[in-house]
Protein backbone atom coordinates (compact mmCIF):
# COMPACT_ATOMS: atom_id res chain seq x y z
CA UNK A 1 10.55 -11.03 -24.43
CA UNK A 2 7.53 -11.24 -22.22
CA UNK A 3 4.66 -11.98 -22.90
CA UNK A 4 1.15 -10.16 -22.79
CA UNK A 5 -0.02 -11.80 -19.40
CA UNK A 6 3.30 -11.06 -18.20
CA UNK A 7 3.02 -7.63 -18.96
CA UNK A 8 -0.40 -7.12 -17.61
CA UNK A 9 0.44 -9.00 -14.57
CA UNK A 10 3.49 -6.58 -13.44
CA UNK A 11 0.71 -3.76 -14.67
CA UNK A 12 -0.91 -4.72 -11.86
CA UNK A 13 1.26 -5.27 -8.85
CA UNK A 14 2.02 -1.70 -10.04
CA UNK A 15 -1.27 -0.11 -9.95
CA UNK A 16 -2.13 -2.24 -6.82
CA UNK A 17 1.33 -0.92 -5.35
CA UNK A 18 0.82 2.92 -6.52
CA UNK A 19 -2.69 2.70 -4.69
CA UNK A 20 -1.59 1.10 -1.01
CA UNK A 21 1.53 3.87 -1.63
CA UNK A 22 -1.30 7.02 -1.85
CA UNK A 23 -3.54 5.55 0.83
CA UNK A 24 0.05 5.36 3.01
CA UNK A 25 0.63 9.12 2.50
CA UNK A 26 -3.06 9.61 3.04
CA UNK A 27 -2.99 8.05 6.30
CA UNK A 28 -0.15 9.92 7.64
CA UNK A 29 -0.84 13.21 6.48
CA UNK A 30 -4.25 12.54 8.34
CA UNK A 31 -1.90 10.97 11.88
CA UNK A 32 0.49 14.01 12.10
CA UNK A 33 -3.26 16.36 12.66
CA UNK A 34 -5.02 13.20 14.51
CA UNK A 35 -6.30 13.19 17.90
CA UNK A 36 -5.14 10.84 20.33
CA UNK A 37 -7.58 8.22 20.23
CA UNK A 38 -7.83 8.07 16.29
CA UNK A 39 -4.52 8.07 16.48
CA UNK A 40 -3.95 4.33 17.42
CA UNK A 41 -6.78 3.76 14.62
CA UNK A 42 -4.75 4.95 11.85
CA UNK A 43 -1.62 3.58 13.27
CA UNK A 44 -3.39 0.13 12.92
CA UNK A 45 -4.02 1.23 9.41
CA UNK A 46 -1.01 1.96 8.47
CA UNK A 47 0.86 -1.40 9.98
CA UNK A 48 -1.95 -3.21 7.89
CA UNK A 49 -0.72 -1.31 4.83
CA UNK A 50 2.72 -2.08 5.19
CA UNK A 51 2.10 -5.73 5.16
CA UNK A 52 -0.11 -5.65 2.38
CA UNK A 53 2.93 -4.02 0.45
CA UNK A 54 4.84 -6.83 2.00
CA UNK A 55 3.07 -9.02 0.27
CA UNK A 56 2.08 -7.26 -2.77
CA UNK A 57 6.44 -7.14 -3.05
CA UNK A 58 6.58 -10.89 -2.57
CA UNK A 59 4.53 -11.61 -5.41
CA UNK A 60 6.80 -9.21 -7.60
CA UNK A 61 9.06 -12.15 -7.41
């Protein structure tokens, strides 16, 4: 059974997770219309996003 800090603690690496997982899409809907040099900007982005979800993952467990 878990408890109510468990629960609200998986709550949210959820929400947190659901949020960097929009802002992903977001970003690369916005890269496949980018120009080149904003391209590299949201590229950066995106590789920043990834590890946060790395991490964000890592606590999961």
């Amino acid at each position: 059974m878990s408890t109510e800090e468990e629960i609200g603690y998986a709550d949210a690496i959820r929400q947190v997770s659901r949020s960097l997982q929009r802002r992903m899409k977001s970003i690369e809907d916005e890269l496949k219309t980018a120009d080149e040099d904003v391209r590299t900007e949201f590229e950066v982005r995106l590789d920043e996003l990834h590890h946060m979800m790395h991490t964000v993952e890592s606590l999961h467990r």
